[in-house]
C-alpha atoms as a PDB file:
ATOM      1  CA  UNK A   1      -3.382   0.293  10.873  1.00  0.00           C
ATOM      2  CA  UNK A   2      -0.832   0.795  13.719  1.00  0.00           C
ATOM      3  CA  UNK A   3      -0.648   4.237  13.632  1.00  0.00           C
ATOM      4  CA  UNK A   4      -4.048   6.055  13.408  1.00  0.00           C
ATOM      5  CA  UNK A   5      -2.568   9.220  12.347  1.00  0.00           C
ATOM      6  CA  UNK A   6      -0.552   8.112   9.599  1.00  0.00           C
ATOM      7  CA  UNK A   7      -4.860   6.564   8.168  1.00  0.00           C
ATOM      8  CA  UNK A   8      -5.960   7.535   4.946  1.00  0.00           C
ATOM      9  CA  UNK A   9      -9.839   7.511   4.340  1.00  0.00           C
ATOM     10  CA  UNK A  10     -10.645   9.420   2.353  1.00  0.00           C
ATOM     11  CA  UNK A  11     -11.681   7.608  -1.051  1.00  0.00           C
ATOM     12  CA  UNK A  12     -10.482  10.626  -3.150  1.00  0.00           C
ATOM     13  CA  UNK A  13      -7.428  10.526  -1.375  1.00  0.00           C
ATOM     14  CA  UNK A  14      -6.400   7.212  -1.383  1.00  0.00           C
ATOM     15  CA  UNK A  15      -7.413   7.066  -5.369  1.00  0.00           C
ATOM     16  CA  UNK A  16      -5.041  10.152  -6.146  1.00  0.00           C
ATOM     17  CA  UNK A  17      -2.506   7.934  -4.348  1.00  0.00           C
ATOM     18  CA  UNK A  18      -2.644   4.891  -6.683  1.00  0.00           C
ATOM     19  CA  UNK A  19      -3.064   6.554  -9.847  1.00  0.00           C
ATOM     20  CA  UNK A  20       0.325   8.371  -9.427  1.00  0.00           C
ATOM     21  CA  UNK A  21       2.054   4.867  -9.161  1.00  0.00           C
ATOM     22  CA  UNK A  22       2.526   2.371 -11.397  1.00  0.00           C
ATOM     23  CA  UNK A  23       3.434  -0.453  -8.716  1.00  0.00           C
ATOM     24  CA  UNK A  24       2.711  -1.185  -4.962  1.00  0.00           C
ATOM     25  CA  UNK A  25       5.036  -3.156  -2.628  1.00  0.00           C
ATOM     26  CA  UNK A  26       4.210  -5.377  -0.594  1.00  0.00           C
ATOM     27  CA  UNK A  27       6.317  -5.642   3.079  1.00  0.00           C
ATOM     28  CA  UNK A  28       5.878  -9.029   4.783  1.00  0.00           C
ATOM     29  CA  UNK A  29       8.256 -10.367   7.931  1.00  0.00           C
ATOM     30  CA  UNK A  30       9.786 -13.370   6.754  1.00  0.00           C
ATOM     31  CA  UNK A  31      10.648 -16.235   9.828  1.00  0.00           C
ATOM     32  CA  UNK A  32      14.003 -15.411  10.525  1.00  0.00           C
ATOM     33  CA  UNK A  33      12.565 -11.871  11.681  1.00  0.00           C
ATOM     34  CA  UNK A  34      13.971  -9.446   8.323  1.00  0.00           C
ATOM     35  CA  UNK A  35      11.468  -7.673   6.400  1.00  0.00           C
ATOM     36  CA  UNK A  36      10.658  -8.736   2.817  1.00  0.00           C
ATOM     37  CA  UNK A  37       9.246  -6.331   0.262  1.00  0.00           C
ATOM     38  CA  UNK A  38       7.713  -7.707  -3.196  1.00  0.00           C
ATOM     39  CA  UNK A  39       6.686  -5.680  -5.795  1.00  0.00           C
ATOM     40  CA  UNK A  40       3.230  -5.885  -7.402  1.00  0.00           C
ATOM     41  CA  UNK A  41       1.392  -4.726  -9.755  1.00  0.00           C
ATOM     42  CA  UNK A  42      -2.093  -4.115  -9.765  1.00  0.00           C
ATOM     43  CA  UNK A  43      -5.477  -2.414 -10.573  1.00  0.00           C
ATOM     44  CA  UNK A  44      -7.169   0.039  -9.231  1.00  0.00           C
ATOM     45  CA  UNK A  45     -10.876  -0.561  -8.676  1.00  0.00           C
ATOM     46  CA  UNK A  46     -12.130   2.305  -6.812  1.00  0.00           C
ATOM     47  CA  UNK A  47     -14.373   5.105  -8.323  1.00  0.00           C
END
């Protein structure tokens, strides 16, 4: 994480967070430089 303040830890937290969405994206730099955001899906594990 880049920016320590912007850190979530908190297990609670962080669960809350991904059961209120129903998909994550995921940002990547491609070569030429631009960013690249995919949408996933996926399953939360934690708890």
């Amino acid at each position: 994480m880049r920016c320590k303040y912007n850190e979530i830890t908190s297990l609670s937290e962080i669960q809350r967070i991904l059961d209120s969405v129903n998909i994550g994206r995921l940002a990547t730099i491609g070569i030429d430089g631009y960013p690249y955001i995919t949408p996933v899906n996926f399953v939360s594990l934690i708890g």
